[in-house]
C-alpha atoms as a PDB file:
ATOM      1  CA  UNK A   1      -3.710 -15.015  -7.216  1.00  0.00           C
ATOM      2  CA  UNK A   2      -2.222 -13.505  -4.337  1.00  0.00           C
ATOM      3  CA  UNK A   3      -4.658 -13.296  -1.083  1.00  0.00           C
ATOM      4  CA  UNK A   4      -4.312  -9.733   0.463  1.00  0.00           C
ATOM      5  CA  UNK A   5      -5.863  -8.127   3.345  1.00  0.00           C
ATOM      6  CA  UNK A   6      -7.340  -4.888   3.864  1.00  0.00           C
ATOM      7  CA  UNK A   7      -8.508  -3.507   7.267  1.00  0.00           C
ATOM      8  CA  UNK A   8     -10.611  -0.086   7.154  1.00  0.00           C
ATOM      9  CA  UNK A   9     -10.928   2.643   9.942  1.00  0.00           C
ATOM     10  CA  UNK A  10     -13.649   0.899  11.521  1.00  0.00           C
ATOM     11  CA  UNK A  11     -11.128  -2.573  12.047  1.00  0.00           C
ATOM     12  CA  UNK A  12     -13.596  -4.017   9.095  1.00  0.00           C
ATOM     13  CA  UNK A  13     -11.661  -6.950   6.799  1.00  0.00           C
ATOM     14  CA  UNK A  14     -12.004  -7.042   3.758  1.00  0.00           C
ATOM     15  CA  UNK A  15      -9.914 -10.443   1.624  1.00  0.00           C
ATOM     16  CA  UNK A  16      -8.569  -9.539  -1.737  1.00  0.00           C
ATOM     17  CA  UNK A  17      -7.299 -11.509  -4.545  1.00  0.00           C
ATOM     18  CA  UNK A  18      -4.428  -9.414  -6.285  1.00  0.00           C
ATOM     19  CA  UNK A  19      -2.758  -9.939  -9.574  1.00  0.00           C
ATOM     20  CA  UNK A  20       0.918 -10.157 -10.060  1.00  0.00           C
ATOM     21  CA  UNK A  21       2.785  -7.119 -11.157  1.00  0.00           C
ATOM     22  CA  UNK A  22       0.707  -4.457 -10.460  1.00  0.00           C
ATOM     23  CA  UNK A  23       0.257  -1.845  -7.308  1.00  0.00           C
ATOM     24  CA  UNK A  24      -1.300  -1.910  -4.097  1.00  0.00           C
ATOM     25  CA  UNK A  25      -2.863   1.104  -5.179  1.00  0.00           C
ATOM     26  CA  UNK A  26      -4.053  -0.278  -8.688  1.00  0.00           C
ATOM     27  CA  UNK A  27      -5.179  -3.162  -6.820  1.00  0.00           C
ATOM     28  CA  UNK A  28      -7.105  -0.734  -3.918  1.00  0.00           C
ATOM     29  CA  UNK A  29      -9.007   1.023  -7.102  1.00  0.00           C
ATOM     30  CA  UNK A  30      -9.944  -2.596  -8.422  1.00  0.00           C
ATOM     31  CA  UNK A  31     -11.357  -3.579  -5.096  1.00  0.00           C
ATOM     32  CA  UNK A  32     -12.993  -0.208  -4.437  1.00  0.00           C
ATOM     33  CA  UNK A  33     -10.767   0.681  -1.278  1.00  0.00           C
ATOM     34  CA  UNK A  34     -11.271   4.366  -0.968  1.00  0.00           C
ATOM     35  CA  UNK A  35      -7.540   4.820  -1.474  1.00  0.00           C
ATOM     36  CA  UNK A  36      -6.996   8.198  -3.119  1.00  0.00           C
ATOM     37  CA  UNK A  37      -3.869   7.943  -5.483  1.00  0.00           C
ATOM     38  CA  UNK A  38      -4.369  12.035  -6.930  1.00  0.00           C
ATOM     39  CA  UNK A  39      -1.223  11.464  -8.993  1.00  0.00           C
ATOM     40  CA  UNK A  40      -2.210   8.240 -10.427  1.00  0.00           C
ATOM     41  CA  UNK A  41       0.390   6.373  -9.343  1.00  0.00           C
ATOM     42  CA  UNK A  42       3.569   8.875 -10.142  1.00  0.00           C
ATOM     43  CA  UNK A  43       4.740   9.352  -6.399  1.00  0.00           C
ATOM     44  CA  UNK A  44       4.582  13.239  -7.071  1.00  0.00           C
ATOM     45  CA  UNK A  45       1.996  13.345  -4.073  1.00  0.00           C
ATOM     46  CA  UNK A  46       1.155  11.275  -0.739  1.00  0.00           C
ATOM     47  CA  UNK A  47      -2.400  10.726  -1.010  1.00  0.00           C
ATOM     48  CA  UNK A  48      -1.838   6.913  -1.207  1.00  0.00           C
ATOM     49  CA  UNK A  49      -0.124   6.240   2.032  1.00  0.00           C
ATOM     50  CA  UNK A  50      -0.832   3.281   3.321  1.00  0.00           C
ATOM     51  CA  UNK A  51       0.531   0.905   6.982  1.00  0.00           C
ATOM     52  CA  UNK A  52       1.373  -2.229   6.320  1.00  0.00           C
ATOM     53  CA  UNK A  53       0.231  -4.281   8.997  1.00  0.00           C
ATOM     54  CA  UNK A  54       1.444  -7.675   8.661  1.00  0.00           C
ATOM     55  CA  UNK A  55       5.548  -9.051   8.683  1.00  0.00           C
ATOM     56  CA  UNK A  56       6.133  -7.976   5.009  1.00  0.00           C
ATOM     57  CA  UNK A  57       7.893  -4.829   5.470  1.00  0.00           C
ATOM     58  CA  UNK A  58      11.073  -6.861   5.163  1.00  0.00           C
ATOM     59  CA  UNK A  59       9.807  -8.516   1.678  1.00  0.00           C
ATOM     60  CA  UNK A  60       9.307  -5.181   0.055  1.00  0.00           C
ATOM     61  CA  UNK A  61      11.740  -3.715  -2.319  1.00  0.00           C
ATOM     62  CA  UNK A  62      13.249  -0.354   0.101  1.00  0.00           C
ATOM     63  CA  UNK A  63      11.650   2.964  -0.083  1.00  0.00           C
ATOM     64  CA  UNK A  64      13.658   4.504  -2.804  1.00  0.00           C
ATOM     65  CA  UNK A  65      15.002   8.392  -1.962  1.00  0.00           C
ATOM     66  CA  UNK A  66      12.174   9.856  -3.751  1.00  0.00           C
ATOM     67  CA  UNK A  67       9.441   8.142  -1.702  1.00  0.00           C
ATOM     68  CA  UNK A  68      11.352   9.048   2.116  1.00  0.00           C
ATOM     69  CA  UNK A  69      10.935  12.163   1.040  1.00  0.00           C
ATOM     70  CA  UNK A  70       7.293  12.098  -0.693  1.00  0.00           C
ATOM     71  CA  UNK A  71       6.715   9.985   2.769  1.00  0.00           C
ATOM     72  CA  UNK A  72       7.972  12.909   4.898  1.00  0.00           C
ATOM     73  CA  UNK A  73       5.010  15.058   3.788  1.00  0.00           C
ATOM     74  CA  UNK A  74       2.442  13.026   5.048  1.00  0.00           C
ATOM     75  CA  UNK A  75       0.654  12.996   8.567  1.00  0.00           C
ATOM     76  CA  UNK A  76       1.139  10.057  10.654  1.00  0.00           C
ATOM     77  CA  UNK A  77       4.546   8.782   9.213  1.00  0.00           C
ATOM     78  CA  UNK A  78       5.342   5.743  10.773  1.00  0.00           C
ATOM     79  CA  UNK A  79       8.001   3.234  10.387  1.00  0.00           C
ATOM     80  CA  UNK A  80       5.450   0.918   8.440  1.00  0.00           C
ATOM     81  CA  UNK A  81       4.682   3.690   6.476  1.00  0.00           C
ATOM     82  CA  UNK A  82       4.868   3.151   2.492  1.00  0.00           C
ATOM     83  CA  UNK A  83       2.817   4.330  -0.643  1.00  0.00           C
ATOM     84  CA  UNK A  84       0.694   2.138  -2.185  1.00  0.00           C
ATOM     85  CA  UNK A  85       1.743   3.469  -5.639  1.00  0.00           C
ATOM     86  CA  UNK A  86       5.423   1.872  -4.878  1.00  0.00           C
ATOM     87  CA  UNK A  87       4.200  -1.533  -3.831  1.00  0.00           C
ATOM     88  CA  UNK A  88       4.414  -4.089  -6.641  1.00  0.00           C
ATOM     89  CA  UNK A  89       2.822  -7.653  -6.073  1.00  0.00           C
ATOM     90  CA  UNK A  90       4.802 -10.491  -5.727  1.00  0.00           C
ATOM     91  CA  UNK A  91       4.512 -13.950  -4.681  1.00  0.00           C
ATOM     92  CA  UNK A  92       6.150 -12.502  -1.690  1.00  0.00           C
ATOM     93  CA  UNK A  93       3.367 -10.456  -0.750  1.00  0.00           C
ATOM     94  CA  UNK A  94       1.043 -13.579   0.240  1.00  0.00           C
ATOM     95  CA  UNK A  95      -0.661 -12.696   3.124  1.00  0.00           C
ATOM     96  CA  UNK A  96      -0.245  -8.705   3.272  1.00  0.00           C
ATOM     97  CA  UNK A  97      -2.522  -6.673   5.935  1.00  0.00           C
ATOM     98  CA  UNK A  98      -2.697  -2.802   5.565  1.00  0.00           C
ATOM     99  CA  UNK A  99      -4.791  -0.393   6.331  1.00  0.00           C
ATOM    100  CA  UNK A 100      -5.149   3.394   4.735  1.00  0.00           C
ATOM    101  CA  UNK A 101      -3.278   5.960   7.017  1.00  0.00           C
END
């Protein structure tokens, strides 16, 4: 299992154990993180933006075209900005912090 963080809007932890090869959002719904996800997952909306707090921005795969510009409807972009719908786990992921935007 891979050990992932989540921090809510009150700076509340909360550890999760995530399975390989599925979302951060599918993951979020599993751990009942009030992550919305309206489009179940299809990036054709923005409602699962997410920050990703810890180093790992560098051991994602790149926001593809289609999620910039999902990404560029939301409020709040940042540069650690993603959607949780686009975030697969990987080994790599150990360790992720994020928090709902």
């Amino acid at each position: 299992m891979i050990k992932i963080e989540y921090i809510n809007k009150k700076g509340k932890h909360k550890l999760i154990n995530a399975s390989k090869g599925i979302s951060l959002l599918e993951v979020s719904k599993n751990n009942n993180i009030n992550l919305e996800g309206a489009c179940g997952g299809e990036m054709l909306c923005s409602t699962c933006h997410v920050y990703i707090l810890s180093n790992h921005l560098g051991k994602l795969k790149k926001k593809t075209k289609e999620e910039k510009e999902i990404l560029t409807l939301t409020e709040n972009l940042k540069k650690n900005s993603r959607l949780a719908c686009q975030i697969k786990i990987t080994d790599k992921l150990n360790g992720l912090i994020f928090s709902i935007a």
